[in-house]
PDB file of N, CA and C in Angstrom:
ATOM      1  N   UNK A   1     -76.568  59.025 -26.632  1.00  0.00           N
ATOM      2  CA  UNK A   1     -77.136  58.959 -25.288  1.00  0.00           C
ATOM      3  C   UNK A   1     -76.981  60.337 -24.642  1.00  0.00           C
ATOM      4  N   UNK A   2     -77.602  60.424 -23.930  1.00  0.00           N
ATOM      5  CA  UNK A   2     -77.671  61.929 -23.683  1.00  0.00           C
ATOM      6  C   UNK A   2     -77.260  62.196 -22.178  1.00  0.00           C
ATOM      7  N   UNK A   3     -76.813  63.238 -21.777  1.00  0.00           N
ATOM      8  CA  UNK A   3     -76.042  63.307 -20.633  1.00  0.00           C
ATOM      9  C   UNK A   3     -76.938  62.817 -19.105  1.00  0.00           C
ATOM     10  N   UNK A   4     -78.116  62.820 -18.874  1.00  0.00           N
ATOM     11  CA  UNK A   4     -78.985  62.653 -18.181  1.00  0.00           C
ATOM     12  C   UNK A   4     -78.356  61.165 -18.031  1.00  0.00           C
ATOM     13  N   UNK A   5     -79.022  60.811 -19.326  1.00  0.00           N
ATOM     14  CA  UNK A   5     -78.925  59.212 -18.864  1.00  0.00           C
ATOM     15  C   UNK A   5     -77.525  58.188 -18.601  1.00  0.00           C
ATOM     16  N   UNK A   6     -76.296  59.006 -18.835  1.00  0.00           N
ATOM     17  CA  UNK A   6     -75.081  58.486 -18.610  1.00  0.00           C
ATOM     18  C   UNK A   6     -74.865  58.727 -17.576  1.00  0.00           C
ATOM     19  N   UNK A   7     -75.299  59.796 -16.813  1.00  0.00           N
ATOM     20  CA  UNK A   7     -74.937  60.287 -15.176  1.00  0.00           C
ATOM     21  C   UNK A   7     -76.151  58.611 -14.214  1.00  0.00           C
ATOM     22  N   UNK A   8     -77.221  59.062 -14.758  1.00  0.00           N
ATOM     23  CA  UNK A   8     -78.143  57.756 -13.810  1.00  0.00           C
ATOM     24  C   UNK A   8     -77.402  56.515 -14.383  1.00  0.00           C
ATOM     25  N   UNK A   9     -76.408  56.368 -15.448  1.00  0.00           N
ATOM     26  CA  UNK A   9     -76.330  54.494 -15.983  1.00  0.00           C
ATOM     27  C   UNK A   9     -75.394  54.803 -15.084  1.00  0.00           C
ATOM     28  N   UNK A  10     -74.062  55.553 -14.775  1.00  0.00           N
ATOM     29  CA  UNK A  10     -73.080  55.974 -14.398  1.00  0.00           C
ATOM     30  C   UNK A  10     -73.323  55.498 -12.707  1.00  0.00           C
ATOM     31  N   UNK A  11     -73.768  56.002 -12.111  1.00  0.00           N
ATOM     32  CA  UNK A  11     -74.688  55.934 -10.872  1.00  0.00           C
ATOM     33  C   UNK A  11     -74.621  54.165 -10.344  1.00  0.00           C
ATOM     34  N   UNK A  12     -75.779  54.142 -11.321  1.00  0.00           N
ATOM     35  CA  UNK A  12     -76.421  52.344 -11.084  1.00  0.00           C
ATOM     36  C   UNK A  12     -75.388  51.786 -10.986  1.00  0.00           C
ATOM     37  N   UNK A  13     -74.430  51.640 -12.044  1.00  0.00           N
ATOM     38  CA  UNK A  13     -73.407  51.075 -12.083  1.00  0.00           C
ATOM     39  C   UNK A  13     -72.438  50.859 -11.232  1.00  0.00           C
ATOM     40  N   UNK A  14     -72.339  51.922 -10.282  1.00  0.00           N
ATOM     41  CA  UNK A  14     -71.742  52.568  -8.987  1.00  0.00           C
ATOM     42  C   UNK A  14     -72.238  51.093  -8.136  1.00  0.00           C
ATOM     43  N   UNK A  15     -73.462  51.428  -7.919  1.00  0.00           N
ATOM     44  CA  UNK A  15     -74.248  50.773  -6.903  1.00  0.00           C
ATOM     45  C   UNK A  15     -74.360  49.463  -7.409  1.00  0.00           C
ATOM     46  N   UNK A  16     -74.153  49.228  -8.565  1.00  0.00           N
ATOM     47  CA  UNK A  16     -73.820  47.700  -8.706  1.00  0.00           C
ATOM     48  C   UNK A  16     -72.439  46.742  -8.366  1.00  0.00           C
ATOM     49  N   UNK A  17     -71.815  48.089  -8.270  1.00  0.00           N
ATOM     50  CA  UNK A  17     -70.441  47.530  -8.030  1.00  0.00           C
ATOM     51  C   UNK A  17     -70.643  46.886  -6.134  1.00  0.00           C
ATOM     52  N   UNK A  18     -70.712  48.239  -5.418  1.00  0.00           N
ATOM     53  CA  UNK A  18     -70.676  47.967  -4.133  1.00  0.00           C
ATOM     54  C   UNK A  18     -72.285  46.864  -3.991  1.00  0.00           C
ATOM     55  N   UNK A  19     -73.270  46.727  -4.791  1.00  0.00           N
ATOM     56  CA  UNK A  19     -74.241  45.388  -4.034  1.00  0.00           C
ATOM     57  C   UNK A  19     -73.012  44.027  -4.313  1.00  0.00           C
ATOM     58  N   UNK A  20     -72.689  44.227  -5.368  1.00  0.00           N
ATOM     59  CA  UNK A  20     -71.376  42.653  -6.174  1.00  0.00           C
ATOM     60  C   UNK A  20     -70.761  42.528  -4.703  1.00  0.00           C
ATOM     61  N   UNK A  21     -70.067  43.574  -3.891  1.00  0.00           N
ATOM     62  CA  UNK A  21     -69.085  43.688  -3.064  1.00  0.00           C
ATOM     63  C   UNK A  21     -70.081  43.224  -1.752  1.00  0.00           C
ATOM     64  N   UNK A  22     -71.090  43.741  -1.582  1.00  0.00           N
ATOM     65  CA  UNK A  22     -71.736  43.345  -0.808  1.00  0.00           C
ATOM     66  C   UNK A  22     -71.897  41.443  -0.566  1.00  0.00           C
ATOM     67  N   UNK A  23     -72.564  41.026  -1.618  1.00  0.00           N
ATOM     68  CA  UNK A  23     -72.684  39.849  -2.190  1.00  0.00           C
ATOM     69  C   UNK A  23     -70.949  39.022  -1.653  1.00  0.00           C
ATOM     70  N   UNK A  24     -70.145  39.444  -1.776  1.00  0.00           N
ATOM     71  CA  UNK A  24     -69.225  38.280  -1.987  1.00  0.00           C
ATOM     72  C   UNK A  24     -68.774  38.812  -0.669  1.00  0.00           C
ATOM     73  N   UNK A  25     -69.044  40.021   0.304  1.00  0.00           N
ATOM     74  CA  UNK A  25     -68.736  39.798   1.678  1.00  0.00           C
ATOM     75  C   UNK A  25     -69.536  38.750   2.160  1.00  0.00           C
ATOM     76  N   UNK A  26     -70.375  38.720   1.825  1.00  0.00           N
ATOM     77  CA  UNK A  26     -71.548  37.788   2.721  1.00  0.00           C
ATOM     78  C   UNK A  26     -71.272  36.726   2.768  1.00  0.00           C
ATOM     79  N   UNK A  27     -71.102  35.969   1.007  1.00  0.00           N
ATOM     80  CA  UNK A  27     -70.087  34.568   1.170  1.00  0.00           C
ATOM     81  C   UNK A  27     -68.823  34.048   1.245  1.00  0.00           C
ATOM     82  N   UNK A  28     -67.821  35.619   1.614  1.00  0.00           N
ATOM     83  CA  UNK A  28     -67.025  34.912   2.235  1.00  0.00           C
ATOM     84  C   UNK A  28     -66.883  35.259   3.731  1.00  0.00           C
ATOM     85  N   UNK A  29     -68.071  35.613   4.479  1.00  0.00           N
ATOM     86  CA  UNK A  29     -68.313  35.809   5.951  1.00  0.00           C
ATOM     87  C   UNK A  29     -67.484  36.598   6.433  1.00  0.00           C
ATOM     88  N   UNK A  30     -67.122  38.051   5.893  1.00  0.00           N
ATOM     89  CA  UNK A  30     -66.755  39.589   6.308  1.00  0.00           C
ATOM     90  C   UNK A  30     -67.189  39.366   7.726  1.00  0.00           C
ATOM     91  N   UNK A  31     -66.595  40.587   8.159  1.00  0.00           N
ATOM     92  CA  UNK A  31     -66.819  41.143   9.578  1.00  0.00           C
ATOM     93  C   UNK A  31     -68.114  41.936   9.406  1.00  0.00           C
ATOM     94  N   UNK A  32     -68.815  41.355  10.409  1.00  0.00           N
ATOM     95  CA  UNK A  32     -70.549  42.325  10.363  1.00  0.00           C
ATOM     96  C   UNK A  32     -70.778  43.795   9.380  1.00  0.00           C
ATOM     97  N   UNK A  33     -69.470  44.376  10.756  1.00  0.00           N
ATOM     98  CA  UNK A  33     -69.748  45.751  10.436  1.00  0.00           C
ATOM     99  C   UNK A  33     -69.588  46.166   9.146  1.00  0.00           C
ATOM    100  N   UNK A  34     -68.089  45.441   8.657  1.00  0.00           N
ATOM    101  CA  UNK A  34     -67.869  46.082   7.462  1.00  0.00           C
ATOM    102  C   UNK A  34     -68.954  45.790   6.047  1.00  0.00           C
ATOM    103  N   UNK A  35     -69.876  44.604   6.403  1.00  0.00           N
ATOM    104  CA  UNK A  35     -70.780  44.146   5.326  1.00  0.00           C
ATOM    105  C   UNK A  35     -71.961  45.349   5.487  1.00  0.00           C
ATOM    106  N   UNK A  36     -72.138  45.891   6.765  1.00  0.00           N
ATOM    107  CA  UNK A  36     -73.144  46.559   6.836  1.00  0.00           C
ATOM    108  C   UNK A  36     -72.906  48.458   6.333  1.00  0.00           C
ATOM    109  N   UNK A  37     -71.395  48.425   6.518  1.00  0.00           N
ATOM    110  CA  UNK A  37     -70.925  49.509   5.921  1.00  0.00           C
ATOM    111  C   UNK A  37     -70.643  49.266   4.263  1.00  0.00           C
ATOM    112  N   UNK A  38     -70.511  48.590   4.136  1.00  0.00           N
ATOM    113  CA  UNK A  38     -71.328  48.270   2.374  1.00  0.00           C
ATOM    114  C   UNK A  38     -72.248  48.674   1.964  1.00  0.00           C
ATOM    115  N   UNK A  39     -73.254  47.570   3.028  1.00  0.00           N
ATOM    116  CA  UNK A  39     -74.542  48.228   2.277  1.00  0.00           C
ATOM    117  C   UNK A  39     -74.976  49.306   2.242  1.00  0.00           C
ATOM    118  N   UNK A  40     -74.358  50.532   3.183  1.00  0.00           N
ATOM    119  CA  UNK A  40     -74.650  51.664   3.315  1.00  0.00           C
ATOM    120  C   UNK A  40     -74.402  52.287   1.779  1.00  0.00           C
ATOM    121  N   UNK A  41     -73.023  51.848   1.442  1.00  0.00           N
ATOM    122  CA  UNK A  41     -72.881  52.467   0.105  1.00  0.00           C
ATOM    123  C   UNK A  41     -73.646  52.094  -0.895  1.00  0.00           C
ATOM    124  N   UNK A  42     -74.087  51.155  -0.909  1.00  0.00           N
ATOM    125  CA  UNK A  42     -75.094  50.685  -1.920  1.00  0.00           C
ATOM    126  C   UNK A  42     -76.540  51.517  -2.049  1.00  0.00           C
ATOM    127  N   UNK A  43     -77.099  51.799  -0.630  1.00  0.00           N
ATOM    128  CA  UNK A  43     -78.267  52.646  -0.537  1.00  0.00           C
ATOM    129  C   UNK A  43     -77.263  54.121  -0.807  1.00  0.00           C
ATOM    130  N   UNK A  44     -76.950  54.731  -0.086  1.00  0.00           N
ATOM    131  CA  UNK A  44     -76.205  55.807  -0.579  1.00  0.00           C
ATOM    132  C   UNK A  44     -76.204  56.057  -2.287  1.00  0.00           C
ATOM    133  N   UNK A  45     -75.354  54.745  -3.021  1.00  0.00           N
ATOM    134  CA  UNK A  45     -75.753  55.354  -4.638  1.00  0.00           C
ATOM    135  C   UNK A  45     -77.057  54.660  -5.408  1.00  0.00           C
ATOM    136  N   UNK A  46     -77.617  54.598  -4.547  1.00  0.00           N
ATOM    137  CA  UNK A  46     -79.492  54.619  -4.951  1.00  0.00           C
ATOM    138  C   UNK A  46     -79.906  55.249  -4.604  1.00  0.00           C
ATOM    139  N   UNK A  47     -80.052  56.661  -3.612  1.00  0.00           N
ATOM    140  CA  UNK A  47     -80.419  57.615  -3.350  1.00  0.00           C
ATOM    141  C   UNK A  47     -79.987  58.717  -4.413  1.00  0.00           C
ATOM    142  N   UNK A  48     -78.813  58.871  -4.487  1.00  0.00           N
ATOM    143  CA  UNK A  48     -78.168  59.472  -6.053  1.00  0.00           C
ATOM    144  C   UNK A  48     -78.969  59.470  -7.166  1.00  0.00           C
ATOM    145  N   UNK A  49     -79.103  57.876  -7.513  1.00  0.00           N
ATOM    146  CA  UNK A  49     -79.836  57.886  -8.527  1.00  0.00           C
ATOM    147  C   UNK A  49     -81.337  58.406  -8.523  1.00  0.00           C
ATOM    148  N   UNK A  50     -82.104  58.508  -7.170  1.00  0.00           N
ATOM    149  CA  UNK A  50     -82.936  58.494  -7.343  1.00  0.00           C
ATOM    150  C   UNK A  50     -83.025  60.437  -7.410  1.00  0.00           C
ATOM    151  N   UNK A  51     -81.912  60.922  -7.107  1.00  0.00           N
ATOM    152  CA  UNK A  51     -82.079  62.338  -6.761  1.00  0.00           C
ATOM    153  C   UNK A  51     -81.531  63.091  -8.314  1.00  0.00           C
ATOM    154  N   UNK A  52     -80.936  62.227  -9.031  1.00  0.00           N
ATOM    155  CA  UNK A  52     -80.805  62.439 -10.632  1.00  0.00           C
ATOM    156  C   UNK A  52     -82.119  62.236 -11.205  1.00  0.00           C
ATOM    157  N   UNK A  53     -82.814  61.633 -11.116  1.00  0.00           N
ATOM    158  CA  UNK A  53     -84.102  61.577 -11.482  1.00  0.00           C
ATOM    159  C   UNK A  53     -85.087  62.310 -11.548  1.00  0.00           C
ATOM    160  N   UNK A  54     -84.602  62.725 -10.210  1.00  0.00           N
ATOM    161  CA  UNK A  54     -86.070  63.768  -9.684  1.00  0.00           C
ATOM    162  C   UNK A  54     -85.670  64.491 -10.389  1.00  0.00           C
ATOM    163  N   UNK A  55     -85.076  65.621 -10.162  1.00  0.00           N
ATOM    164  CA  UNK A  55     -83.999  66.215 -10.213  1.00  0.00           C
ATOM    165  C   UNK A  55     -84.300  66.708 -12.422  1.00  0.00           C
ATOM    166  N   UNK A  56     -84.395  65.857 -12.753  1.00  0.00           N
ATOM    167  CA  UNK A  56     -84.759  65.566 -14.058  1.00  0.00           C
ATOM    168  C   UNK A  56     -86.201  65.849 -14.426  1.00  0.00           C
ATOM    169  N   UNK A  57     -86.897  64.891 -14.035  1.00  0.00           N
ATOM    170  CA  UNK A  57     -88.830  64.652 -14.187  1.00  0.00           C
ATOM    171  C   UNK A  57     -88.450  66.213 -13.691  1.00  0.00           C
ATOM    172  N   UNK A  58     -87.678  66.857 -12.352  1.00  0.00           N
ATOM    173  CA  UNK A  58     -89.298  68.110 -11.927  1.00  0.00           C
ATOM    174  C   UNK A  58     -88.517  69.231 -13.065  1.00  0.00           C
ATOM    175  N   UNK A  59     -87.138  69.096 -14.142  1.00  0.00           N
ATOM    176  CA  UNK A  59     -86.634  69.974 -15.346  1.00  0.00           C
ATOM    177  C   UNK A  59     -87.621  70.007 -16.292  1.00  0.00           C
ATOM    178  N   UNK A  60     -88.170  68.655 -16.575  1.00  0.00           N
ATOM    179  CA  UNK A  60     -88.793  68.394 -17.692  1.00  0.00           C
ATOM    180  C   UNK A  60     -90.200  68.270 -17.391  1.00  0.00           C
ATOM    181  N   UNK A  61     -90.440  67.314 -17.311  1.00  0.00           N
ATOM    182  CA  UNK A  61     -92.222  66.686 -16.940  1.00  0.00           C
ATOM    183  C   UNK A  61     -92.906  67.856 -16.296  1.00  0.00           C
ATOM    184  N   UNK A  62     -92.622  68.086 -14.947  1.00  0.00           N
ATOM    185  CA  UNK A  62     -92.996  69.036 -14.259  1.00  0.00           C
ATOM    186  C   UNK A  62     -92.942  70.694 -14.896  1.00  0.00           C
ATOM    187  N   UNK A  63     -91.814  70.780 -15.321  1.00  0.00           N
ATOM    188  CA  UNK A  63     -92.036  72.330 -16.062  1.00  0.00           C
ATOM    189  C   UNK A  63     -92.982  72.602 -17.286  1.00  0.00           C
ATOM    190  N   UNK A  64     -92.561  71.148 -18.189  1.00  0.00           N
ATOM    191  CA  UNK A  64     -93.512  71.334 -19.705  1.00  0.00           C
ATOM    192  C   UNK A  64     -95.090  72.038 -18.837  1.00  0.00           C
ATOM    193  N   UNK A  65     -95.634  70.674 -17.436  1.00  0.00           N
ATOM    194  CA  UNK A  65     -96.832  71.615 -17.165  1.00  0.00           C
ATOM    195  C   UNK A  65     -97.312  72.618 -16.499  1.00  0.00           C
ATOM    196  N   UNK A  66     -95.890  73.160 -15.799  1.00  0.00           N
ATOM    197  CA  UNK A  66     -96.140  74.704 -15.475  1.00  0.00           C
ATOM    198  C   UNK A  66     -96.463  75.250 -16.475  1.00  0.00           C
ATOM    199  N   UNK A  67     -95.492  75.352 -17.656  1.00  0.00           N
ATOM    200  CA  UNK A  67     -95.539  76.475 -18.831  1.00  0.00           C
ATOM    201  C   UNK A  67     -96.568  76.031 -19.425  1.00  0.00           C
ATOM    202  N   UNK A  68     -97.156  74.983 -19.527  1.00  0.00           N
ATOM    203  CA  UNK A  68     -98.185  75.087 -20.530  1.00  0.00           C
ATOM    204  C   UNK A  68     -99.681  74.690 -19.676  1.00  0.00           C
ATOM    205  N   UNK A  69     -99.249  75.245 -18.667  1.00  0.00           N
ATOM    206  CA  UNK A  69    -100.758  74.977 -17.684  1.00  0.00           C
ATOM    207  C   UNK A  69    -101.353  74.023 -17.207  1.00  0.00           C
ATOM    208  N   UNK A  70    -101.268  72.891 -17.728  1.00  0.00           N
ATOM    209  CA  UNK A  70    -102.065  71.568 -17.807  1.00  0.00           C
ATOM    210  C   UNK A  70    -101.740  70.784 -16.807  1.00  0.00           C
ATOM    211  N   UNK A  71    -102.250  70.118 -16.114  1.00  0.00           N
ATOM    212  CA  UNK A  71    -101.926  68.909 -15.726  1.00  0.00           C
ATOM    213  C   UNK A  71    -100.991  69.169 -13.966  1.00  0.00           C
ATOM    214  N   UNK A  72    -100.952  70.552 -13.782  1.00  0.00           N
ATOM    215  CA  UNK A  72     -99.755  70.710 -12.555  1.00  0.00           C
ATOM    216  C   UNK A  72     -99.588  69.867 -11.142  1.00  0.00           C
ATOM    217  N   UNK A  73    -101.436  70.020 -11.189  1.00  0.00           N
ATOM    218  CA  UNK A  73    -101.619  69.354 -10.005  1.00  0.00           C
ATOM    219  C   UNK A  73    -101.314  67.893  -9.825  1.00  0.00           C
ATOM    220  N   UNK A  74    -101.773  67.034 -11.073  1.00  0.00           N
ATOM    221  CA  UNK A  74    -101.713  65.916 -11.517  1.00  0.00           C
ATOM    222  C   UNK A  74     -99.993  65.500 -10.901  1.00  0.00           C
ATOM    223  N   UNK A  75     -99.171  66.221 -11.621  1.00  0.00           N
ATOM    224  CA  UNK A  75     -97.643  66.146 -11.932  1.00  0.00           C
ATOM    225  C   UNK A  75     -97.114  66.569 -10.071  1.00  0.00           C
ATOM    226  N   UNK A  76     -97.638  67.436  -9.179  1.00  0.00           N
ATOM    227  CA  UNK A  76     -97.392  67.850  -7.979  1.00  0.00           C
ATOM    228  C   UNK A  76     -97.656  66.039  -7.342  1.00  0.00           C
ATOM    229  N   UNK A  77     -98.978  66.121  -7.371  1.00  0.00           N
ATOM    230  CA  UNK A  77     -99.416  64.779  -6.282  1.00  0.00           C
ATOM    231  C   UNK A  77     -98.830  63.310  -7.281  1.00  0.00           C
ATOM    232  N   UNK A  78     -98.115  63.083  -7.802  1.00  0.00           N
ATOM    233  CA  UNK A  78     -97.088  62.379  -8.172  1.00  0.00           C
ATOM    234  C   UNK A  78     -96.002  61.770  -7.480  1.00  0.00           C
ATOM    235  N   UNK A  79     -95.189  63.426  -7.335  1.00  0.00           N
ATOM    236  CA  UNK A  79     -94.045  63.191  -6.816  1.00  0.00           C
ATOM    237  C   UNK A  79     -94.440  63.332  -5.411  1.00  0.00           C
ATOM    238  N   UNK A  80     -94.890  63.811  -4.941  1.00  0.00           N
ATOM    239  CA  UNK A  80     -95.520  63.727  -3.427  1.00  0.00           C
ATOM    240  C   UNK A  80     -95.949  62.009  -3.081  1.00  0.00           C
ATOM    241  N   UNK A  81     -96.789  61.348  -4.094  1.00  0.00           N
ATOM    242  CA  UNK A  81     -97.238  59.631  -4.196  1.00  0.00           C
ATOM    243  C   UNK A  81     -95.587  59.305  -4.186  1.00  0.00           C
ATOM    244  N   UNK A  82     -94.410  59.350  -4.263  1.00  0.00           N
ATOM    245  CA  UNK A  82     -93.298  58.573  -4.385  1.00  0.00           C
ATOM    246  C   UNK A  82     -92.728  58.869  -3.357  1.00  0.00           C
ATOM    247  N   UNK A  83     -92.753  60.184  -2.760  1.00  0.00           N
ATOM    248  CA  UNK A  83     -92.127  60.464  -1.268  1.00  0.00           C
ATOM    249  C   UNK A  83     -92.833  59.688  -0.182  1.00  0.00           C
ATOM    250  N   UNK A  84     -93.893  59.442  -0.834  1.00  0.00           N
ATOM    251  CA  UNK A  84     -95.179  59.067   1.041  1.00  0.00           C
ATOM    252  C   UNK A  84     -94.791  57.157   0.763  1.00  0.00           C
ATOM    253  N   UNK A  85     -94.361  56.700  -0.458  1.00  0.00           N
ATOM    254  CA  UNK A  85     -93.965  55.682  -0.331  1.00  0.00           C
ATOM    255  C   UNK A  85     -92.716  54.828   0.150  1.00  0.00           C
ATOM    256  N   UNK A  86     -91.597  55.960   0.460  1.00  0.00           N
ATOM    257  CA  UNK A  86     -90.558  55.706   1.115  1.00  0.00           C
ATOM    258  C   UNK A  86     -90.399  55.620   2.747  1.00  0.00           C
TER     259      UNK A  86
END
C-alpha cells in the first residue's frame, strides 16, 4: 500500500472514530454542546481527507497533463466542479 493511501485510510479512520463517538453521544443524550463539538471533529477529519486528496490528484492527474499537454483545461474545470459543489 502505498503511502498516499495509508495517510487518507489513516484519516477516515480518524473520522470514524469521532462519527462512532458522535453516535453513542446522541444515545446516551450528551450535553448539546459537547455532541456538537464532536461533530466538529468529525467534519474537521473529512476536510483532511479531502485536502490529502487534492493535494494528490493536483501531484499526479493534474501534472501528468501539464507535462504532457493534454487535457489541462479538462483537469482545471474539475477541480473547480468540486469546489462550486461545497
Amino acid at each position: 500500500m502505498n503511502d498516499h493511501k495509508q495517510k487518507v485510510l489513516h484519516r477516515l479512520k480518524i473520522a470514524k472514530g469521532h462519527l462512532e463517538k458522535v453516535i453513542s453521544m446522541v444515545e446516551e443524550d450528551e450535553y448539546c454542546l459537547n455532541v456538537i463539538q464532536q461533530t466538529q471533529a468529525v467534519t474537521s477529519s473529512l476536510e483532511k481527507v479531502s485536502e490529502l486528496i487534492l493535494e494528490n490528484h493536483l501531484k499526479t492527474c493534474v501534472r501528468e497533463s501539464m507535462e504532457s499537454g493534454k487535457n489541462i483545461d479538462e483537469k482545471v474545470k474539475e477541480v473547480i466542479e468540486v469546489f462550486k459543489r461545497k
